[in-house]
PDB file of N, CA and C in Angstrom:
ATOM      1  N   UNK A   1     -11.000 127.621  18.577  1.00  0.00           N
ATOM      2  CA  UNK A   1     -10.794 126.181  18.580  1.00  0.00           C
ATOM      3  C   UNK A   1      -9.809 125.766  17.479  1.00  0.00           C
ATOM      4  N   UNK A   2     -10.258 125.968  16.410  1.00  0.00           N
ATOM      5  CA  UNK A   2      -9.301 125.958  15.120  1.00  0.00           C
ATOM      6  C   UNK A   2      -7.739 126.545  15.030  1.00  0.00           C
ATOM      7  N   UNK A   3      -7.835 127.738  15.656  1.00  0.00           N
ATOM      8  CA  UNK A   3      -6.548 128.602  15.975  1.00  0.00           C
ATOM      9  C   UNK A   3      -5.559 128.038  17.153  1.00  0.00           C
ATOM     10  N   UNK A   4      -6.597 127.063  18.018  1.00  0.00           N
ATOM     11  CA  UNK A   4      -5.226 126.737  19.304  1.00  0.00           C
ATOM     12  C   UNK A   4      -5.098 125.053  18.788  1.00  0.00           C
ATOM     13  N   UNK A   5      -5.942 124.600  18.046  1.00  0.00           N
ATOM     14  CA  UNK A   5      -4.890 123.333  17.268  1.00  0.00           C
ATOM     15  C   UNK A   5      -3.951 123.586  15.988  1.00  0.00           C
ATOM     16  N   UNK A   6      -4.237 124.563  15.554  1.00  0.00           N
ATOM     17  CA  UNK A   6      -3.232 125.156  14.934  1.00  0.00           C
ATOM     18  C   UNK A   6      -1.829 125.862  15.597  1.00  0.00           C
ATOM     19  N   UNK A   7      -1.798 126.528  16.581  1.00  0.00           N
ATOM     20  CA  UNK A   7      -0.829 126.586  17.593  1.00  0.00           C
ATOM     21  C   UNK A   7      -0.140 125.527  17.727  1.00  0.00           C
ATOM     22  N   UNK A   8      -0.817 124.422  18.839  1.00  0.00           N
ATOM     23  CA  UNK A   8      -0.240 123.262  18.783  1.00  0.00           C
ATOM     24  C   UNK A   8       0.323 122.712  18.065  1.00  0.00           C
ATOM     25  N   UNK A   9      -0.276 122.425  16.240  1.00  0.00           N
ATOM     26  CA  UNK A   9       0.190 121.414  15.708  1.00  0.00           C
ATOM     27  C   UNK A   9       1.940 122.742  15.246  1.00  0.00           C
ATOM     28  N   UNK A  10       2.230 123.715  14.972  1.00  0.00           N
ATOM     29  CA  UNK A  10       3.012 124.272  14.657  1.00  0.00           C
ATOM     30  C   UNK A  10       4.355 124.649  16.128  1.00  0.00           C
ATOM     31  N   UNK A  11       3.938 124.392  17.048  1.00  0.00           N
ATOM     32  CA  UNK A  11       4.698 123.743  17.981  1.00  0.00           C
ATOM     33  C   UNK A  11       5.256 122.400  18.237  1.00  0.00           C
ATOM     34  N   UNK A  12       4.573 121.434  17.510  1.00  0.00           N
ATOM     35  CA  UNK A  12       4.807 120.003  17.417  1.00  0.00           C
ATOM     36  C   UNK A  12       5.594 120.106  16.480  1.00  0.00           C
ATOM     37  N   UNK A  13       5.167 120.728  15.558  1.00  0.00           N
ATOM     38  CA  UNK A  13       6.192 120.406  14.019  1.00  0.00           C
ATOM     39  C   UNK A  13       7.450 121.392  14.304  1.00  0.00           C
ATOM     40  N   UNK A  14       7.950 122.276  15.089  1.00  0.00           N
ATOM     41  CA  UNK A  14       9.020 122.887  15.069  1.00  0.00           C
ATOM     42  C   UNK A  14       9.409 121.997  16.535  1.00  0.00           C
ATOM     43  N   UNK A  15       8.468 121.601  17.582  1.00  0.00           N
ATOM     44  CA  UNK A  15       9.613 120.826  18.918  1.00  0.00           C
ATOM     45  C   UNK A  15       9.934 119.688  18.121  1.00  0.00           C
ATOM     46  N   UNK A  16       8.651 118.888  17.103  1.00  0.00           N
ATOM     47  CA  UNK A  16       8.526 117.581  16.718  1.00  0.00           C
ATOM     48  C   UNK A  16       9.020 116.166  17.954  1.00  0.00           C
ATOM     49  N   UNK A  17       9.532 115.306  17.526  1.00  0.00           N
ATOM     50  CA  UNK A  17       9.705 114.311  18.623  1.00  0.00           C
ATOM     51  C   UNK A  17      11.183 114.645  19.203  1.00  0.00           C
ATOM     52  N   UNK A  18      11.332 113.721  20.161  1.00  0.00           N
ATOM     53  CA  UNK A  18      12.778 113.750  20.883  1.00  0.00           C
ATOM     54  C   UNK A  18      13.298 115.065  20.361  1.00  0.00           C
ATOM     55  N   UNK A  19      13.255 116.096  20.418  1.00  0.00           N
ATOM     56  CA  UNK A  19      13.858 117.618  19.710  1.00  0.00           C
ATOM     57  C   UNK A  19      14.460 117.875  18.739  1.00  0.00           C
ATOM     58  N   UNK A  20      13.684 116.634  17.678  1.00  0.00           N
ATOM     59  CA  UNK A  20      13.813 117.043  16.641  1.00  0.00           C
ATOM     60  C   UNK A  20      12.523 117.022  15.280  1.00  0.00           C
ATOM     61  N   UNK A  21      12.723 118.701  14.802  1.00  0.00           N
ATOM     62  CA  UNK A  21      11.567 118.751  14.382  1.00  0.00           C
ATOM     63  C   UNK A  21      11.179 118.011  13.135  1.00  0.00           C
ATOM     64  N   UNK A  22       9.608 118.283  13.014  1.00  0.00           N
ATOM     65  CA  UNK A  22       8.910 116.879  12.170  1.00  0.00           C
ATOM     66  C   UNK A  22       9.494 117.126  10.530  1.00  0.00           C
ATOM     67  N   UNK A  23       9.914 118.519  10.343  1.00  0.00           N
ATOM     68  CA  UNK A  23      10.015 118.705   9.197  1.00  0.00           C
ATOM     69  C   UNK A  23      11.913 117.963   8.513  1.00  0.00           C
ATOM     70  N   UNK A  24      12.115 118.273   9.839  1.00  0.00           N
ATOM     71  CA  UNK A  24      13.621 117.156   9.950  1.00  0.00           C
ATOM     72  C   UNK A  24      13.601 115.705   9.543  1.00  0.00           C
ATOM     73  N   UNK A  25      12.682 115.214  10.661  1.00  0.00           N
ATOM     74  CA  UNK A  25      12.076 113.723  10.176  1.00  0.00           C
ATOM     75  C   UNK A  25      11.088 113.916   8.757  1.00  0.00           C
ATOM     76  N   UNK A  26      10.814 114.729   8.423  1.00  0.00           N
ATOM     77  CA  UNK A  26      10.102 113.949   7.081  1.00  0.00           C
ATOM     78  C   UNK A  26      11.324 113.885   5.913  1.00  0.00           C
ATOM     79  N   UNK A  27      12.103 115.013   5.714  1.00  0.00           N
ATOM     80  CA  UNK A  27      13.541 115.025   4.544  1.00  0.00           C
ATOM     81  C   UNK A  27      14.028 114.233   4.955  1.00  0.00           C
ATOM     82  N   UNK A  28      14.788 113.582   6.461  1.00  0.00           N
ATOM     83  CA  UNK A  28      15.428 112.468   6.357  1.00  0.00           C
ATOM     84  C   UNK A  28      14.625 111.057   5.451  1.00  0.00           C
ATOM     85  N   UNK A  29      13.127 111.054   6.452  1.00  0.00           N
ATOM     86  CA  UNK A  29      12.227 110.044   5.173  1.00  0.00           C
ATOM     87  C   UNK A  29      12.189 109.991   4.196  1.00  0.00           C
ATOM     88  N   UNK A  30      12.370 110.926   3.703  1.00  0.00           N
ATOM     89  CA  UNK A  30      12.440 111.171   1.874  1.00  0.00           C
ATOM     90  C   UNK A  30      13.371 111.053   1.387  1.00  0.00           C
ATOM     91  N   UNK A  31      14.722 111.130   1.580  1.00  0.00           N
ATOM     92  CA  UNK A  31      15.841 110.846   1.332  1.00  0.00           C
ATOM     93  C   UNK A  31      15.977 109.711   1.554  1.00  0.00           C
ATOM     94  N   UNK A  32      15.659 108.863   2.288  1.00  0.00           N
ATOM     95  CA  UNK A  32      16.110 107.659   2.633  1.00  0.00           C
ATOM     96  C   UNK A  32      15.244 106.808   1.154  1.00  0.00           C
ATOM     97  N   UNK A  33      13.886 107.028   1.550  1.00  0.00           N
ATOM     98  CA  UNK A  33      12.760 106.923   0.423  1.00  0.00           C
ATOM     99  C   UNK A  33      13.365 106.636  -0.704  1.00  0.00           C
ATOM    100  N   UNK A  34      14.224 107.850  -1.558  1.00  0.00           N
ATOM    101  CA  UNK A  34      14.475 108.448  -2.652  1.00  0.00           C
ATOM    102  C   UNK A  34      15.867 107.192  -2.949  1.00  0.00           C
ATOM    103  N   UNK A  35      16.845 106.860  -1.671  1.00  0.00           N
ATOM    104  CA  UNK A  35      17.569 106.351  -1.789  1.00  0.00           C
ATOM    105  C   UNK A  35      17.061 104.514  -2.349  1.00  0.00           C
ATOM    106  N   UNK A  36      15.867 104.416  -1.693  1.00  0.00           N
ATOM    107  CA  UNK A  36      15.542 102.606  -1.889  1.00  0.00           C
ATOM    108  C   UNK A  36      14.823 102.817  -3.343  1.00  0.00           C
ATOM    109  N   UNK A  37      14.173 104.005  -3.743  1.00  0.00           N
ATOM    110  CA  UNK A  37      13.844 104.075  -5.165  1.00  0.00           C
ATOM    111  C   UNK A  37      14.779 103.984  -6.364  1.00  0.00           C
ATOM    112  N   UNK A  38      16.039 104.735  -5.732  1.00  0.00           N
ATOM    113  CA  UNK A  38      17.454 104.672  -6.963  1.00  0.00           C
ATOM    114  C   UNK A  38      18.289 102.990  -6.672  1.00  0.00           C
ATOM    115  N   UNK A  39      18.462 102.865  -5.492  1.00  0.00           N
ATOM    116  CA  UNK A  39      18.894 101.120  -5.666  1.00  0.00           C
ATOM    117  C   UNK A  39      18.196 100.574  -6.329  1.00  0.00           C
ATOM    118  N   UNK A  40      16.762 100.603  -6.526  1.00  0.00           N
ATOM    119  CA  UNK A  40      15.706  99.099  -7.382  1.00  0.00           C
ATOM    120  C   UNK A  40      15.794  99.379  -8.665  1.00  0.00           C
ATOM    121  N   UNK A  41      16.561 101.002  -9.151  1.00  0.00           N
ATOM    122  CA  UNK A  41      16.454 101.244 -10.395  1.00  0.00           C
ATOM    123  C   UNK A  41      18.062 101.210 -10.936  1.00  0.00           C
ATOM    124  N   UNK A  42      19.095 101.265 -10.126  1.00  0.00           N
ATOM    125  CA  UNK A  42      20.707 101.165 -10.273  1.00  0.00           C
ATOM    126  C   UNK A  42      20.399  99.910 -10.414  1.00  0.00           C
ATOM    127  N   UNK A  43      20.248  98.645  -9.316  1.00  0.00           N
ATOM    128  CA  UNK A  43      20.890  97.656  -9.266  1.00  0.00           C
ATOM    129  C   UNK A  43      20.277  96.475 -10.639  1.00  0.00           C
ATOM    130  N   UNK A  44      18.921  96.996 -10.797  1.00  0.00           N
ATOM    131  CA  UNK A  44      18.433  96.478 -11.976  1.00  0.00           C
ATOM    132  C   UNK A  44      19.480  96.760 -13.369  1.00  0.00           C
ATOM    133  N   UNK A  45      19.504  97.944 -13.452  1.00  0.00           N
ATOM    134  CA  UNK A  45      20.360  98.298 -14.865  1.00  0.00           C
ATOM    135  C   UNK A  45      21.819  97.614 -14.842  1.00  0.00           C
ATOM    136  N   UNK A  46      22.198  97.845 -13.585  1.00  0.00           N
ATOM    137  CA  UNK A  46      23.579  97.166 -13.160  1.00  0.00           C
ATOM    138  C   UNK A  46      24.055  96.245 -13.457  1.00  0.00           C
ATOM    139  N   UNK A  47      22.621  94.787 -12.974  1.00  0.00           N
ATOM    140  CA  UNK A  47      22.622  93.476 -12.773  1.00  0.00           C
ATOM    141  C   UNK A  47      22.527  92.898 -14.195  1.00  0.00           C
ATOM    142  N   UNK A  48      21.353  93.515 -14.805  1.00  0.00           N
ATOM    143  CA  UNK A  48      21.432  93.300 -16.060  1.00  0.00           C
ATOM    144  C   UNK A  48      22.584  93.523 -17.660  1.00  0.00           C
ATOM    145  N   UNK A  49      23.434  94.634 -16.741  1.00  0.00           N
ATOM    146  CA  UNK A  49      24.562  94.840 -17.683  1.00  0.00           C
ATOM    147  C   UNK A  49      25.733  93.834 -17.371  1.00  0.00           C
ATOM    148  N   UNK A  50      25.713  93.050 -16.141  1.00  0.00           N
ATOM    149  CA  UNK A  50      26.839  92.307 -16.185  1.00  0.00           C
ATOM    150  C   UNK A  50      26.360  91.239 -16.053  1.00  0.00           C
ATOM    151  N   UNK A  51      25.208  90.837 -15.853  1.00  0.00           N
ATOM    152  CA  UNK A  51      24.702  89.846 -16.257  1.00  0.00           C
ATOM    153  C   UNK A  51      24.866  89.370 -17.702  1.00  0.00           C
ATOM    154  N   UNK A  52      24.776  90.438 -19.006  1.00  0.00           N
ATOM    155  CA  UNK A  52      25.319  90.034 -19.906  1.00  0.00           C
ATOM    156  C   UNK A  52      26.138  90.015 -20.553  1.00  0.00           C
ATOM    157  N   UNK A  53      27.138  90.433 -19.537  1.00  0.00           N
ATOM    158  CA  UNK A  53      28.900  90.722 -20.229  1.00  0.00           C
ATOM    159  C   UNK A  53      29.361  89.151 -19.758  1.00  0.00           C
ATOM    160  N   UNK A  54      28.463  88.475 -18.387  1.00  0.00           N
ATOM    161  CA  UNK A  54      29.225  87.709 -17.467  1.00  0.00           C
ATOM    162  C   UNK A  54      28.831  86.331 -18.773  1.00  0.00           C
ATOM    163  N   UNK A  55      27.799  86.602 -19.577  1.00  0.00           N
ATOM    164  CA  UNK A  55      26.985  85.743 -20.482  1.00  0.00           C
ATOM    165  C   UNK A  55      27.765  84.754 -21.411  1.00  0.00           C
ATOM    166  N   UNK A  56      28.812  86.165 -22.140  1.00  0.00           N
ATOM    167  CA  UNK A  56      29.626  85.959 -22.635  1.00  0.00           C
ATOM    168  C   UNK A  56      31.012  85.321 -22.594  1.00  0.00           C
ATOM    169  N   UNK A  57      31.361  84.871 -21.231  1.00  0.00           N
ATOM    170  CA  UNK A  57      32.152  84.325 -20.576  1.00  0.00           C
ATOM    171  C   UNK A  57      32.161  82.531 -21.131  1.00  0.00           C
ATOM    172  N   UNK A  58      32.997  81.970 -20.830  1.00  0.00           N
ATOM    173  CA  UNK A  58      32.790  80.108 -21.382  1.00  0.00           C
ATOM    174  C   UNK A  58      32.320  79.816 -19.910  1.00  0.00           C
ATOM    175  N   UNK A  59      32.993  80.347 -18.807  1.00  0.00           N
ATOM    176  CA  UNK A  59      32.643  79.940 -17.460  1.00  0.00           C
ATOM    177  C   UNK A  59      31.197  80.031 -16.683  1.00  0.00           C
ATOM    178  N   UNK A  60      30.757  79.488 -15.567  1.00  0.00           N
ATOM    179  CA  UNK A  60      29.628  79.685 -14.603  1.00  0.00           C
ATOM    180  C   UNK A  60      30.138  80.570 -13.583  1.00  0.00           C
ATOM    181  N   UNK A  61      31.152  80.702 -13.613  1.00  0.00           N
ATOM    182  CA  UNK A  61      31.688  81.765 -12.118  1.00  0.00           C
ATOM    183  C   UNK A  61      31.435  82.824 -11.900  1.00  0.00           C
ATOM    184  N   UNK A  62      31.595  83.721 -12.817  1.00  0.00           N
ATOM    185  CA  UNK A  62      31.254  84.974 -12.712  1.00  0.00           C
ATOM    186  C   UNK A  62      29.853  84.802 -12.815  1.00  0.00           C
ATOM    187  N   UNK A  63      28.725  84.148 -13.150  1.00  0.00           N
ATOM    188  CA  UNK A  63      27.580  84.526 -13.268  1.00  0.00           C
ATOM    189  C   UNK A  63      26.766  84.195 -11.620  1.00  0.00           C
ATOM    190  N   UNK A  64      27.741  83.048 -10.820  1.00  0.00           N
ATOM    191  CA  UNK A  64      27.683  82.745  -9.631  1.00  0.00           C
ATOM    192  C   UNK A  64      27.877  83.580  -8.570  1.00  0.00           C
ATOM    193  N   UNK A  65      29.333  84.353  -8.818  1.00  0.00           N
ATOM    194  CA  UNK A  65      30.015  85.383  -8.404  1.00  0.00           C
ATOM    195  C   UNK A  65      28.533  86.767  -8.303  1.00  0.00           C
ATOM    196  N   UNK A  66      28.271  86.856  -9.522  1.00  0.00           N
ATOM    197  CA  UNK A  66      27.267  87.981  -9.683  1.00  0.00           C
ATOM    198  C   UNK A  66      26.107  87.574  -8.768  1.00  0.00           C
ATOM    199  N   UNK A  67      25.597  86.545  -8.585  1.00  0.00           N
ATOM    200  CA  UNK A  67      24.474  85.876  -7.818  1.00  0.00           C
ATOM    201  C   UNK A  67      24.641  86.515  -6.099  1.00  0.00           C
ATOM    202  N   UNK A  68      25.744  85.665  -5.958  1.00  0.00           N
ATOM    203  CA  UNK A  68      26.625  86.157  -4.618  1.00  0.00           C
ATOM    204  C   UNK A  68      26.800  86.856  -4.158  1.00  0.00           C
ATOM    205  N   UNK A  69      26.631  88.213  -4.564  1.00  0.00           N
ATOM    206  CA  UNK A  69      27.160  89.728  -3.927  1.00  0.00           C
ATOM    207  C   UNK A  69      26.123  90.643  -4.383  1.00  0.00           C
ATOM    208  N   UNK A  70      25.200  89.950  -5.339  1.00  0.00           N
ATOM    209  CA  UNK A  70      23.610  91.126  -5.855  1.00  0.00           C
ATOM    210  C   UNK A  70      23.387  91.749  -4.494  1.00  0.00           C
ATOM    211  N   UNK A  71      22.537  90.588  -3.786  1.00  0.00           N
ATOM    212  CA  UNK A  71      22.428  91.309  -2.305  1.00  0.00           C
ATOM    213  C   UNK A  71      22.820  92.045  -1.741  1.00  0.00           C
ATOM    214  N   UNK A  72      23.922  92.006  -1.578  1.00  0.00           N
ATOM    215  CA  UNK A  72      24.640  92.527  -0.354  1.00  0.00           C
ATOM    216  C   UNK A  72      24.887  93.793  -0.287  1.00  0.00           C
ATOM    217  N   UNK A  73      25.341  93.819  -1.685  1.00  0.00           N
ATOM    218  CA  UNK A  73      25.432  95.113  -2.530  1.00  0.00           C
ATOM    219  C   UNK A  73      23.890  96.437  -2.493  1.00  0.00           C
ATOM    220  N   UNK A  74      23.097  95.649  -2.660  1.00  0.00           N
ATOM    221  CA  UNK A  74      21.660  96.243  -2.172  1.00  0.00           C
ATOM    222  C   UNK A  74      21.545  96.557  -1.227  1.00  0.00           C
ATOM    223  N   UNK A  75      22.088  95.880  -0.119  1.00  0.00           N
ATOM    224  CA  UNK A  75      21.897  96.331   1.356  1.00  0.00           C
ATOM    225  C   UNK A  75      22.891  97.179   1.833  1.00  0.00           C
ATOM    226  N   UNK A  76      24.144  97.619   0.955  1.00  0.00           N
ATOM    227  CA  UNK A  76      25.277  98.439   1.387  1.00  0.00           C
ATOM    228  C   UNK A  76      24.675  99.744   0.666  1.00  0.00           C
ATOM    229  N   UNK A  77      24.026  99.666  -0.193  1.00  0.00           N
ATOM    230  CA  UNK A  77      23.063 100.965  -0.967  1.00  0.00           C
ATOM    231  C   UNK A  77      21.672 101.046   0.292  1.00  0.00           C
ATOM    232  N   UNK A  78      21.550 100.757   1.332  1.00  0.00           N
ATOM    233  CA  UNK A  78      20.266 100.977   2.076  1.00  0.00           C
ATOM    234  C   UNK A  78      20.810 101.441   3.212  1.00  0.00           C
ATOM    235  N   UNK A  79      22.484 101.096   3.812  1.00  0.00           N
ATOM    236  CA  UNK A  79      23.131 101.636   5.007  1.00  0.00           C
ATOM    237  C   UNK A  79      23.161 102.894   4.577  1.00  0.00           C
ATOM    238  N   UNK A  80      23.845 102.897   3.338  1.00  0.00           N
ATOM    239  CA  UNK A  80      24.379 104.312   3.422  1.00  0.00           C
ATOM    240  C   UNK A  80      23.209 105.381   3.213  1.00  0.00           C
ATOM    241  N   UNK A  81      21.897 105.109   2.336  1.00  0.00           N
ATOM    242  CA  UNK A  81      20.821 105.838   2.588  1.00  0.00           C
ATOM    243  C   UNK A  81      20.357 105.934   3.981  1.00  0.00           C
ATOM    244  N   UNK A  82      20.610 105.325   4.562  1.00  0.00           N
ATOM    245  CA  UNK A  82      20.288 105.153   5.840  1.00  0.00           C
ATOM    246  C   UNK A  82      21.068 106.426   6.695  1.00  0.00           C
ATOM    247  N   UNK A  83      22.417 105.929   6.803  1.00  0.00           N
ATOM    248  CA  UNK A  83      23.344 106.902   7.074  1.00  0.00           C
ATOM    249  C   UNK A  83      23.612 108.619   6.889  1.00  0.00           C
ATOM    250  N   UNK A  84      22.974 108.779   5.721  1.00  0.00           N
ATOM    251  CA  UNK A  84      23.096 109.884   4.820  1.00  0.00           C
ATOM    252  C   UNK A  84      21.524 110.822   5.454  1.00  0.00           C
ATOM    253  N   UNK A  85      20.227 109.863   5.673  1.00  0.00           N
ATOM    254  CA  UNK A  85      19.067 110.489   5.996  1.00  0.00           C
ATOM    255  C   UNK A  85      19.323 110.964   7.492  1.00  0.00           C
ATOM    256  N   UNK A  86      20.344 109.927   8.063  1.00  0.00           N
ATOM    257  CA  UNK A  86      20.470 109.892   9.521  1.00  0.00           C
ATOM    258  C   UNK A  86      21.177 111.411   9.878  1.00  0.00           C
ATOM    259  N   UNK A  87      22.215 111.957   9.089  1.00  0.00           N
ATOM    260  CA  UNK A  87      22.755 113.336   8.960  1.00  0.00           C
ATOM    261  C   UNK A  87      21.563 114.441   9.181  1.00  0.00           C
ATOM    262  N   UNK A  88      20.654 114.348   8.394  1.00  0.00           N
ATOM    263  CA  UNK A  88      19.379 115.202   8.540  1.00  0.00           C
ATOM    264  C   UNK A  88      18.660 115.160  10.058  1.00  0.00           C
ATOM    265  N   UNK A  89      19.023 114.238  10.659  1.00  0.00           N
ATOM    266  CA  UNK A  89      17.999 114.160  12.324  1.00  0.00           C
ATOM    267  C   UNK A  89      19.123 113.939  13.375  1.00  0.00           C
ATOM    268  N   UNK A  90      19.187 114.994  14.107  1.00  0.00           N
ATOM    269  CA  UNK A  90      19.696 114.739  15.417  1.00  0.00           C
ATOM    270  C   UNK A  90      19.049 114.545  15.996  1.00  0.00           C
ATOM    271  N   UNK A  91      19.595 112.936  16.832  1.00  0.00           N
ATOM    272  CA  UNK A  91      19.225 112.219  17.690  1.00  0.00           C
ATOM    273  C   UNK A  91      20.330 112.639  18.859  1.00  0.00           C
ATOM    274  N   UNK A  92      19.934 112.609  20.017  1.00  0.00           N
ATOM    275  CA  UNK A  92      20.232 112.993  21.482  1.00  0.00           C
ATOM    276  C   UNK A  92      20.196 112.183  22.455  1.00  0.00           C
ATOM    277  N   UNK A  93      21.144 111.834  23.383  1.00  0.00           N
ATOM    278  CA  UNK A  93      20.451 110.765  24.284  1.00  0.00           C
ATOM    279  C   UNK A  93      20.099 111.188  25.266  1.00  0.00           C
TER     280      UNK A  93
END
């Protein structure tokens, strides 16, 4: 009993889904993972370093400017984790 769900589950994890195996899909997960853990810890150090260079400025622009593109910038750090995990799993149609 023990030995033929063990079969199984080691057939699942090498067919895994759509033909690609589970151990494929979990490194892409983790990479991707690994990627939203280093953006919350880049964009913090980032934000905060030009946040206080922008400080020093007489103007509001650049600190507006910085407001303006935080985002986006976060979400161009989540494509490309995205992109990069996506290398690890072939998908098939």
């Amino acid at each position: 009993m023990l030995q033929d769900f063990w079969q199984e589950f080691l057939i699942v994890w090498h067919i895994g889904i759509l033909d690609t195996s589970l151990g494929d899909i979990f490194l892409a997960l983790t990479i991707f993972l690994i990627f939203l853990f280093a953006r919350r810890i880049v964009f913090r150090f980032l934000s905060h370093v030009f946040k206080q260079l922008a400080k020093r400025t007489q103007t509001d622009m650049d600190d507006r400017l910085l407001d303006t593109i935080e985002r986006p910038l976060e979400f161009t750090f989540v494509i490309i984790g995205l992109y990069i995990s996506g290398q690890f799993v072939s998908l098939s149609p």
